[in-house]
N, C-alpha and C. Protein backbone atom coordinates (compact mmCIF):
# COMPACT_ATOMS: atom_id res chain seq x y z
N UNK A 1 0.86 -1.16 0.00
CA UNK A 1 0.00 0.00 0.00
C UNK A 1 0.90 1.23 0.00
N UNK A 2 0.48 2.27 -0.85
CA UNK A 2 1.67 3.76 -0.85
C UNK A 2 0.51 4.72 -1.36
N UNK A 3 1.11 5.54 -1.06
CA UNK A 3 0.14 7.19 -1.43
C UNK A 3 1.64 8.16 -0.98
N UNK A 4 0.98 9.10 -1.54
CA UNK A 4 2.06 10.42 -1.13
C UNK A 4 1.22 11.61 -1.68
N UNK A 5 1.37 12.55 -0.61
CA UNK A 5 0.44 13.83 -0.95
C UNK A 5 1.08 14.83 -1.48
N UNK A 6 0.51 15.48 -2.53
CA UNK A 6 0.91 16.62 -3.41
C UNK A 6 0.55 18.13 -3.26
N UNK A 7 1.18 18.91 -2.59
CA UNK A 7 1.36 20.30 -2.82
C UNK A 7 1.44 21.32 -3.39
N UNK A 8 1.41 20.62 -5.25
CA UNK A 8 1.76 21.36 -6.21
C UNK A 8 0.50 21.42 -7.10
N UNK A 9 -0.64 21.01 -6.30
CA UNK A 9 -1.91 20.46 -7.45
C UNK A 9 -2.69 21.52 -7.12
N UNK A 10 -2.82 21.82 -5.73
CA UNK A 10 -4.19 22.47 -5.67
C UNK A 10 -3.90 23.20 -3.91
N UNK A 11 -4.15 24.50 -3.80
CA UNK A 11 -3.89 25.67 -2.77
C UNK A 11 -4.74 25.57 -1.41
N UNK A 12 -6.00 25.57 -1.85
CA UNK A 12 -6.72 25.63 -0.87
C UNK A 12 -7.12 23.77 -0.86
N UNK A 13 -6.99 22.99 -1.31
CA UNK A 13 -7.33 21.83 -1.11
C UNK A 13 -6.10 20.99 -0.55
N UNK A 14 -6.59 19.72 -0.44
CA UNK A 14 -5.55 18.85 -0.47
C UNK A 14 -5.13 17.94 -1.78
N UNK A 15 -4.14 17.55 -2.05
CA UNK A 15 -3.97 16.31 -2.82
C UNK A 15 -3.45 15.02 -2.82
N UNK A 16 -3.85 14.32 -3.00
CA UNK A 16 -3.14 12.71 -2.97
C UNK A 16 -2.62 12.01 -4.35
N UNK A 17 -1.97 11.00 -4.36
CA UNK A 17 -1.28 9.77 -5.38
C UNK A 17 -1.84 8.91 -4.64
N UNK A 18 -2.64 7.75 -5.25
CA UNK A 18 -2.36 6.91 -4.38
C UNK A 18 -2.25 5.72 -5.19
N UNK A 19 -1.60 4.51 -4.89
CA UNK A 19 -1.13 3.56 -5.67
C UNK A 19 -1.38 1.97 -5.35
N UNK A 20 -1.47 1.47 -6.23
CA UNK A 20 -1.20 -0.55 -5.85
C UNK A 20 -1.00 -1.09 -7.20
N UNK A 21 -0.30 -2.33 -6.75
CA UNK A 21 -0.66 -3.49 -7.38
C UNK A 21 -1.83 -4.35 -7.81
N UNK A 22 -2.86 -3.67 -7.34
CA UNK A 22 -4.11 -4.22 -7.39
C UNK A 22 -5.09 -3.45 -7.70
N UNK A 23 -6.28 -4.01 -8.18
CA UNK A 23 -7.29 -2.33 -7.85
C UNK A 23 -7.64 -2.13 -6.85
N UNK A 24 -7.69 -3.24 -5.91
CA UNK A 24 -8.35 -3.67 -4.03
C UNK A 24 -7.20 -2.69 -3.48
N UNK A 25 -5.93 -3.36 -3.82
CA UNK A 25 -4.86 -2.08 -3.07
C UNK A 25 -4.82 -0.67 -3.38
N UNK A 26 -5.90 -0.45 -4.66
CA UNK A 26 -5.16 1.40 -4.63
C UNK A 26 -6.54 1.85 -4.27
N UNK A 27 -7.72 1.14 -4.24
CA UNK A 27 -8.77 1.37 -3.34
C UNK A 27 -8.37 1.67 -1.93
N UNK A 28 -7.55 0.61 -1.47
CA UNK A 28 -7.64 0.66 0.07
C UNK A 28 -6.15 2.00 0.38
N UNK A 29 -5.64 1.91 -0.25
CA UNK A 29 -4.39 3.44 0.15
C UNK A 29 -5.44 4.55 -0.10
N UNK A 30 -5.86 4.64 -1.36
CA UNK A 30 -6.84 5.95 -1.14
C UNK A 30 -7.51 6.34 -0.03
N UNK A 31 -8.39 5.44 0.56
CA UNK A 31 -9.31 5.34 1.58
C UNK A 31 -8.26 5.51 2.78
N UNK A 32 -6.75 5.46 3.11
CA UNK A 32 -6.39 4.94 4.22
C UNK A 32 -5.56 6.66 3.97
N UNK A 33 -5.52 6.91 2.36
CA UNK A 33 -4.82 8.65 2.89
C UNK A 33 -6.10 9.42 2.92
N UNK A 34 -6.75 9.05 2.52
CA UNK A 34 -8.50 10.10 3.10
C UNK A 34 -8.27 10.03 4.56
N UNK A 35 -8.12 8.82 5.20
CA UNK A 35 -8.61 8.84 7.03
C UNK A 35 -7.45 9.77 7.33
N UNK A 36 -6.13 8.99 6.80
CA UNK A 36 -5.12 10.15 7.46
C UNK A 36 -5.11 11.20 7.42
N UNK A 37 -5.50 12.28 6.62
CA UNK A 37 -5.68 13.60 6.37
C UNK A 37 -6.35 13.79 7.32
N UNK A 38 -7.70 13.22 7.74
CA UNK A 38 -9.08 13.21 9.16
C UNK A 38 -8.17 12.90 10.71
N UNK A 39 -7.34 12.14 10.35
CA UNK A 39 -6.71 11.43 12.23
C UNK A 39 -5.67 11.33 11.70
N UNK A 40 -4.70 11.81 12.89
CA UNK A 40 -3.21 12.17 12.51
C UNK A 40 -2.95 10.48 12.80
N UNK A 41 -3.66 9.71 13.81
CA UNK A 41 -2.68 8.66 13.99
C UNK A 41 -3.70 7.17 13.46
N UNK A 42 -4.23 7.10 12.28
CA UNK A 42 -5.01 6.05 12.47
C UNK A 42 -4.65 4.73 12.77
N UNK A 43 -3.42 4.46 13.39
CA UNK A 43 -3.04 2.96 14.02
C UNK A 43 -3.82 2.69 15.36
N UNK A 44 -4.19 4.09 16.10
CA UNK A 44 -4.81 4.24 16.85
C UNK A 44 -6.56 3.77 17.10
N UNK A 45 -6.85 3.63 15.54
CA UNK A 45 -8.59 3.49 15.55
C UNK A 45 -8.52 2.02 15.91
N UNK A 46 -9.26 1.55 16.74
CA UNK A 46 -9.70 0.26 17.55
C UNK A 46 -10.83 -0.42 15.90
N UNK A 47 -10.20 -1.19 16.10
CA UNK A 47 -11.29 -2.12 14.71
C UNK A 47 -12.58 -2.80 15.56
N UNK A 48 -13.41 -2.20 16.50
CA UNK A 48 -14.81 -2.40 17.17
C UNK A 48 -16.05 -2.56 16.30
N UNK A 49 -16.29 -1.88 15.44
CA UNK A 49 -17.41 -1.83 14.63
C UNK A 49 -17.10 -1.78 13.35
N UNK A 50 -18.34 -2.73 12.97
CA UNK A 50 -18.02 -3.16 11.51
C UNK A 50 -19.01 -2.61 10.13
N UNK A 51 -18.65 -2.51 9.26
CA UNK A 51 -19.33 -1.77 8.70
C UNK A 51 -19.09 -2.61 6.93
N UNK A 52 -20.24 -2.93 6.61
CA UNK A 52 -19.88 -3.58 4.96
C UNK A 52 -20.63 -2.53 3.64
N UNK A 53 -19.89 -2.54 2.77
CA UNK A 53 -20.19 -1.85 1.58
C UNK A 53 -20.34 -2.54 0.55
N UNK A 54 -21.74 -2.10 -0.27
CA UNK A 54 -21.66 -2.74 -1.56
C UNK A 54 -22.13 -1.64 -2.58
N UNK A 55 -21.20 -1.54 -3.35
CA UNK A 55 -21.68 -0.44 -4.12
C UNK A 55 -21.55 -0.75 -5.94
N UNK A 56 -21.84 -0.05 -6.71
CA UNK A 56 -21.70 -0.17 -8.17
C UNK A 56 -21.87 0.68 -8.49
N UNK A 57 -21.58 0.92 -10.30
CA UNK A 57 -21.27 2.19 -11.29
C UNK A 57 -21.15 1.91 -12.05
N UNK A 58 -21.18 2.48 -13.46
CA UNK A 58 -20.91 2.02 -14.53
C UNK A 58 -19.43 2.30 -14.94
N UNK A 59 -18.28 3.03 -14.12
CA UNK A 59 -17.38 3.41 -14.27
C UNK A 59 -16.24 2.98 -13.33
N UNK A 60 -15.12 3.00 -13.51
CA UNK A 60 -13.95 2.51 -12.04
C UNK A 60 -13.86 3.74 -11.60
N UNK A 61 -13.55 4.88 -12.13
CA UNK A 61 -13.40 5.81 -11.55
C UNK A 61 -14.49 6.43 -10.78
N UNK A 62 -15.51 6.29 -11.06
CA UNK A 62 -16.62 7.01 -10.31
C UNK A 62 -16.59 6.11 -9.03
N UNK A 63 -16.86 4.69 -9.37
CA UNK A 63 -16.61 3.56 -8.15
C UNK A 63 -15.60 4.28 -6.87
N UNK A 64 -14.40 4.87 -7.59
CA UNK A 64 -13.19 4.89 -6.59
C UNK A 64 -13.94 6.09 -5.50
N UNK A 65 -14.35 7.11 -6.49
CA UNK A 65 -15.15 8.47 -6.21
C UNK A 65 -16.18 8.18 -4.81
N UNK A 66 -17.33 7.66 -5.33
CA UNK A 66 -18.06 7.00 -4.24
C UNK A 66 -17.93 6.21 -3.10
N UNK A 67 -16.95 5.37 -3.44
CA UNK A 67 -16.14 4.45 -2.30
C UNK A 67 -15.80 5.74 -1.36
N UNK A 68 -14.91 6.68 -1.91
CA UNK A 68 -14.14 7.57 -0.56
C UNK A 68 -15.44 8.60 0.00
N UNK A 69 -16.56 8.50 -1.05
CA UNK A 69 -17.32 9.52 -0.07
C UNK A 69 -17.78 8.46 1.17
N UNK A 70 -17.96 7.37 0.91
CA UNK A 70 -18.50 6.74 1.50
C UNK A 70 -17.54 7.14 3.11
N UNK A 71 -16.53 7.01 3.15
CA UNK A 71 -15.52 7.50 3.95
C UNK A 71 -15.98 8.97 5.23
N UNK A 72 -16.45 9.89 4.16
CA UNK A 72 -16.91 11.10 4.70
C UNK A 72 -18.28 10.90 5.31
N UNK A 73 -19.09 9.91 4.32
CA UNK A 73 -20.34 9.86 5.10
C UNK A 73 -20.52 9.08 6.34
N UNK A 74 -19.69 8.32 6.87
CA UNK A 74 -19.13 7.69 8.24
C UNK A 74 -18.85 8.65 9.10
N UNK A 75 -17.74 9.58 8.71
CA UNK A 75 -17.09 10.39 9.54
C UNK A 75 -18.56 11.44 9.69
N UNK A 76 -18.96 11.95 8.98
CA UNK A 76 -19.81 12.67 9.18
C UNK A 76 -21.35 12.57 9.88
N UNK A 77 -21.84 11.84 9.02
CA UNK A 77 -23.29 10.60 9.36
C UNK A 77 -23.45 10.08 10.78
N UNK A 78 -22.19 9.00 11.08
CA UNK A 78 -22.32 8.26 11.91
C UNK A 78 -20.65 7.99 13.11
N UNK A 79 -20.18 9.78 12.61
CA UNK A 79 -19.14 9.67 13.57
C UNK A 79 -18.25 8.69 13.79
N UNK A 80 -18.06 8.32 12.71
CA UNK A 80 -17.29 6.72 12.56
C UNK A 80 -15.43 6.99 12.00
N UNK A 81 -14.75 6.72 12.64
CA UNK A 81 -13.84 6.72 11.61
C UNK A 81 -13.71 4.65 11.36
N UNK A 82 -13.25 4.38 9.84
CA UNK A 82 -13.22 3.19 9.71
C UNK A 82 -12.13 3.00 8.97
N UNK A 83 -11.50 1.79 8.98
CA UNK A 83 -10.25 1.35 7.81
C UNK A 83 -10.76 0.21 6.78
N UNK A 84 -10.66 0.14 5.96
CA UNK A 84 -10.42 -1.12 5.10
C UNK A 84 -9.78 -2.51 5.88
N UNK A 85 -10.84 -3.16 5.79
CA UNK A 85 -10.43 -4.46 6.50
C UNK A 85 -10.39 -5.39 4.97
N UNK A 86 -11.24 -5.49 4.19
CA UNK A 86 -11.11 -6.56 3.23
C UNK A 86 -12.42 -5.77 1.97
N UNK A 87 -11.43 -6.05 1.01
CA UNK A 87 -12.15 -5.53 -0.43
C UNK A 87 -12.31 -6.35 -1.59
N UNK A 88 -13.55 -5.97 -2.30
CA UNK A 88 -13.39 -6.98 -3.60
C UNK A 88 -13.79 -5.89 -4.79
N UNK A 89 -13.00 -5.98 -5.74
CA UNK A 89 -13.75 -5.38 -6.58
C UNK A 89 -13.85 -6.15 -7.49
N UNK A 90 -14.88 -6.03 -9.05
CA UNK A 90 -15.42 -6.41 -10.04
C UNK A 90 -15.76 -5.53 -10.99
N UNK A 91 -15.99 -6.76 -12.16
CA UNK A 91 -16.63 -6.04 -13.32
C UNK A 91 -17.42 -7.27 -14.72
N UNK A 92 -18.69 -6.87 -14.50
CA UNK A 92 -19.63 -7.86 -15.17
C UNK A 92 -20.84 -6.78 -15.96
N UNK A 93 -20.92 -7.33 -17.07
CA UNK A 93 -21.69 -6.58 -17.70
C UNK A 93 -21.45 -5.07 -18.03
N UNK A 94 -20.58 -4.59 -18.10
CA UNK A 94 -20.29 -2.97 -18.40
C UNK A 94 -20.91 -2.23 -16.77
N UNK A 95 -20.74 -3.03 -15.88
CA UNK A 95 -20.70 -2.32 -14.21
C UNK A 95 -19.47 -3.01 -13.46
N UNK A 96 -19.14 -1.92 -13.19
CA UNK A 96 -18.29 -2.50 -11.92
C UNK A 96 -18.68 -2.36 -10.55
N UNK A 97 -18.34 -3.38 -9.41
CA UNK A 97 -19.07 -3.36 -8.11
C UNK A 97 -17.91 -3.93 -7.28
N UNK A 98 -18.20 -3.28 -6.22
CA UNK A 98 -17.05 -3.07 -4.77
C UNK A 98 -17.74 -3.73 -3.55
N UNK A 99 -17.41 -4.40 -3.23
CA UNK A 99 -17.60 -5.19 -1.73
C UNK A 99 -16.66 -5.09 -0.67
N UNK A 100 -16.92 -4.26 0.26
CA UNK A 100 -15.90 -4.06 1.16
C UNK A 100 -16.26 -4.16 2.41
N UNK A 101 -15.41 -4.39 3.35
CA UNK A 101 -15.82 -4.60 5.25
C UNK A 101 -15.00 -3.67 5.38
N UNK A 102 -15.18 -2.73 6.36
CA UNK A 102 -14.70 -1.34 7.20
C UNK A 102 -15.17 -1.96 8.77
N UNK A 103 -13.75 -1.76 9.42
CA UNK A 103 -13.62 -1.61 10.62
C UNK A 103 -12.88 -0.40 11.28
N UNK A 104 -13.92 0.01 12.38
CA UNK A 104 -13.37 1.03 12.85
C UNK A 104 -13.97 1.40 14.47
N UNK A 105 -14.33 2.89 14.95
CA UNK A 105 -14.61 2.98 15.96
C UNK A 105 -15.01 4.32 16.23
N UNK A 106 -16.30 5.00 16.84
CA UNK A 106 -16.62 6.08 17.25
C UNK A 106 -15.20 7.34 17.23
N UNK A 107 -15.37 8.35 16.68
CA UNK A 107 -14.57 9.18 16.85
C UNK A 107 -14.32 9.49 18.43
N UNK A 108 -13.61 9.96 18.86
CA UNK A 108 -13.14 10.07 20.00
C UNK A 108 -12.44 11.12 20.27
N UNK A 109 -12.43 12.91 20.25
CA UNK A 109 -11.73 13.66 20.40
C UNK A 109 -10.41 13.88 21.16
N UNK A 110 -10.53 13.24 22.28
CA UNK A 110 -9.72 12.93 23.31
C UNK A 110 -8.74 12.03 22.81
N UNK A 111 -9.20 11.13 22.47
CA UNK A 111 -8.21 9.67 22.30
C UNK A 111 -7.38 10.03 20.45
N UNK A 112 -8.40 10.32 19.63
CA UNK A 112 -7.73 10.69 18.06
C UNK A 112 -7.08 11.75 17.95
N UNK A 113 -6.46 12.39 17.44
CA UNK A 113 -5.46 13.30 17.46
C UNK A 113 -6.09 14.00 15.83
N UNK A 114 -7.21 14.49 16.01
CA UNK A 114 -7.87 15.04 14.77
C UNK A 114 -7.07 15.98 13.96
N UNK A 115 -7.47 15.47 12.40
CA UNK A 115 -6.59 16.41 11.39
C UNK A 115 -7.02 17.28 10.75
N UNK A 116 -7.37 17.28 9.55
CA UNK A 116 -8.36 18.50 8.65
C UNK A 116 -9.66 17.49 8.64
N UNK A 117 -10.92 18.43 8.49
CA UNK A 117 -12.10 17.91 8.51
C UNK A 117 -12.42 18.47 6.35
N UNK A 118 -12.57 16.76 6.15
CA UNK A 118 -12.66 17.08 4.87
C UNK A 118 -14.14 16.86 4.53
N UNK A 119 -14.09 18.17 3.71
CA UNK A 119 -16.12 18.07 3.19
C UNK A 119 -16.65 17.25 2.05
N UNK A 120 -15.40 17.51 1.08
CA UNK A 120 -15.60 16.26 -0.10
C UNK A 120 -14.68 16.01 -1.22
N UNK A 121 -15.10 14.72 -1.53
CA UNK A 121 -13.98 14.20 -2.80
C UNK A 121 -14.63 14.71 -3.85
N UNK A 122 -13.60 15.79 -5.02
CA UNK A 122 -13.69 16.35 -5.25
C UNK A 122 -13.56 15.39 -7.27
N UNK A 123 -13.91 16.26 -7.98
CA UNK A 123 -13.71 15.76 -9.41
C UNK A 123 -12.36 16.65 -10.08
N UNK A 124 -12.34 17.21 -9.79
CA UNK A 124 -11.14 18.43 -9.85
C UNK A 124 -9.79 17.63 -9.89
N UNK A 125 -9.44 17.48 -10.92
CA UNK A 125 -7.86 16.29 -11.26
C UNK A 125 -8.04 15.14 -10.82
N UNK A 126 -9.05 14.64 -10.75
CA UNK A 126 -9.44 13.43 -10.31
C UNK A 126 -9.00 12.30 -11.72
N UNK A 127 -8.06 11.30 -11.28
CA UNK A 127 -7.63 10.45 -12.38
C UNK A 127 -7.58 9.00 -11.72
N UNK A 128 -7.69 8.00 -12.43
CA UNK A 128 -7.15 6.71 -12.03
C UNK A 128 -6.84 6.28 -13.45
N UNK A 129 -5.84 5.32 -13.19
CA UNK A 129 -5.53 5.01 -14.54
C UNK A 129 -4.33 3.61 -13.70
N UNK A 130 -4.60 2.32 -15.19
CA UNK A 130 -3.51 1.56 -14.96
C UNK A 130 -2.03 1.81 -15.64
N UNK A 131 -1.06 1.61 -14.46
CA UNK A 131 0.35 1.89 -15.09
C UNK A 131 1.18 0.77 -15.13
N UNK A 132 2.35 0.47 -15.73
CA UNK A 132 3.13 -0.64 -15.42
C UNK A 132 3.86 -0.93 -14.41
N UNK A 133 3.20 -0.50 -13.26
CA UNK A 133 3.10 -1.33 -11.77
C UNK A 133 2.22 -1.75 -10.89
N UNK A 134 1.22 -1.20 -11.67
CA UNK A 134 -0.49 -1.75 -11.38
C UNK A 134 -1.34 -0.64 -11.40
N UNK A 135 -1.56 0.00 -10.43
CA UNK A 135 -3.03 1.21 -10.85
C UNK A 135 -2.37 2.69 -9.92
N UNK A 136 -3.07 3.62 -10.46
CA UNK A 136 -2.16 5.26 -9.42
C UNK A 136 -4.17 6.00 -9.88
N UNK A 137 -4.44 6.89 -8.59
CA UNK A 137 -5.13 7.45 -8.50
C UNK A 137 -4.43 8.72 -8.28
N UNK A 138 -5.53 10.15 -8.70
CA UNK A 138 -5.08 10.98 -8.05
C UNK A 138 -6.77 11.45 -7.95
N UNK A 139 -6.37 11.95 -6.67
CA UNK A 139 -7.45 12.63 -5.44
C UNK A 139 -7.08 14.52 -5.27
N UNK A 140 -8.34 15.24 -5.25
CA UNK A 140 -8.43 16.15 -4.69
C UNK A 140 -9.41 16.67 -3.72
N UNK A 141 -9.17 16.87 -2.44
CA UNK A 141 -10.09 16.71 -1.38
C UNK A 141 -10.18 18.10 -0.83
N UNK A 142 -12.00 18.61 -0.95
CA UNK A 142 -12.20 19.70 -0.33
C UNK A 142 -11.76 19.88 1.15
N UNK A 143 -11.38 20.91 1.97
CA UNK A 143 -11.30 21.21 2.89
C UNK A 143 -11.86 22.10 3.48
């Protein structure tokens, strides 16, 4: 899993790379530099509550898109921060569909070491694409 955040994309936002060997792995770095940007320390989030996703699209990229809001709507919704515990993705019939388990745990002001509160994943340089080391996203996240 790797990501690295970019400084040179966008001023008032944030930006990310994020990368795998897999599409499950550059799903799950995306999702894991979204939380980090939210909690400085997410080794810290207790895997207590579980949370499963099933989603679809007619696109990978929109898939990736929705997957990370899904992210915000936890944090936001249901005060959740969560990690990627186990992912599947697919593609049948001109849709692709994501199956994922998120474990995580009530935000906790005290105990998380809170980071930027992000409002949304943004379309703004938004790319995924496969390279010859497997797949690279790039993310731009309102703040």
């Amino acid at each position: 899993m790797s990501f690295s955040y970019r400084d040179d994309m966008a001023s008032a936002d944030i930006a990310f790379q994020a990368q795998g060997k897999t599409i499950e792995e550059l799903f799950s770095s995306a999702w894991q530099a979204l939380i980090e940007v939210m909690v400085n320390d997410s080794k810290k989030i207790k895997k207590s509550i579980t949370r499963t996703l099933d989603l679809e699209q007619t696109s990978l990229p929109m898939l990736l898109l929705i997957f990370l809001q899904e992210a915000l709507f936890y944090k936001d919704a249901q005060q959740l921060f969560l990690i990627v515990e186990d992912i599947a993705v697919s593609h049948e019939a001109g849709s692709y569909s994501l199956k994922a388990t998120l474990k995580g745990e009530p935000i906790i002001k005290h105990k998380h070491r809170l980071g930027i509160d992000v409002k949304a994943v943004t379309l703004h340089k938004f790319n995924l694409e496969r390279t010859d080391h497997g797949w690279e996203a790039t993310v731009v996240l309102d703040i």
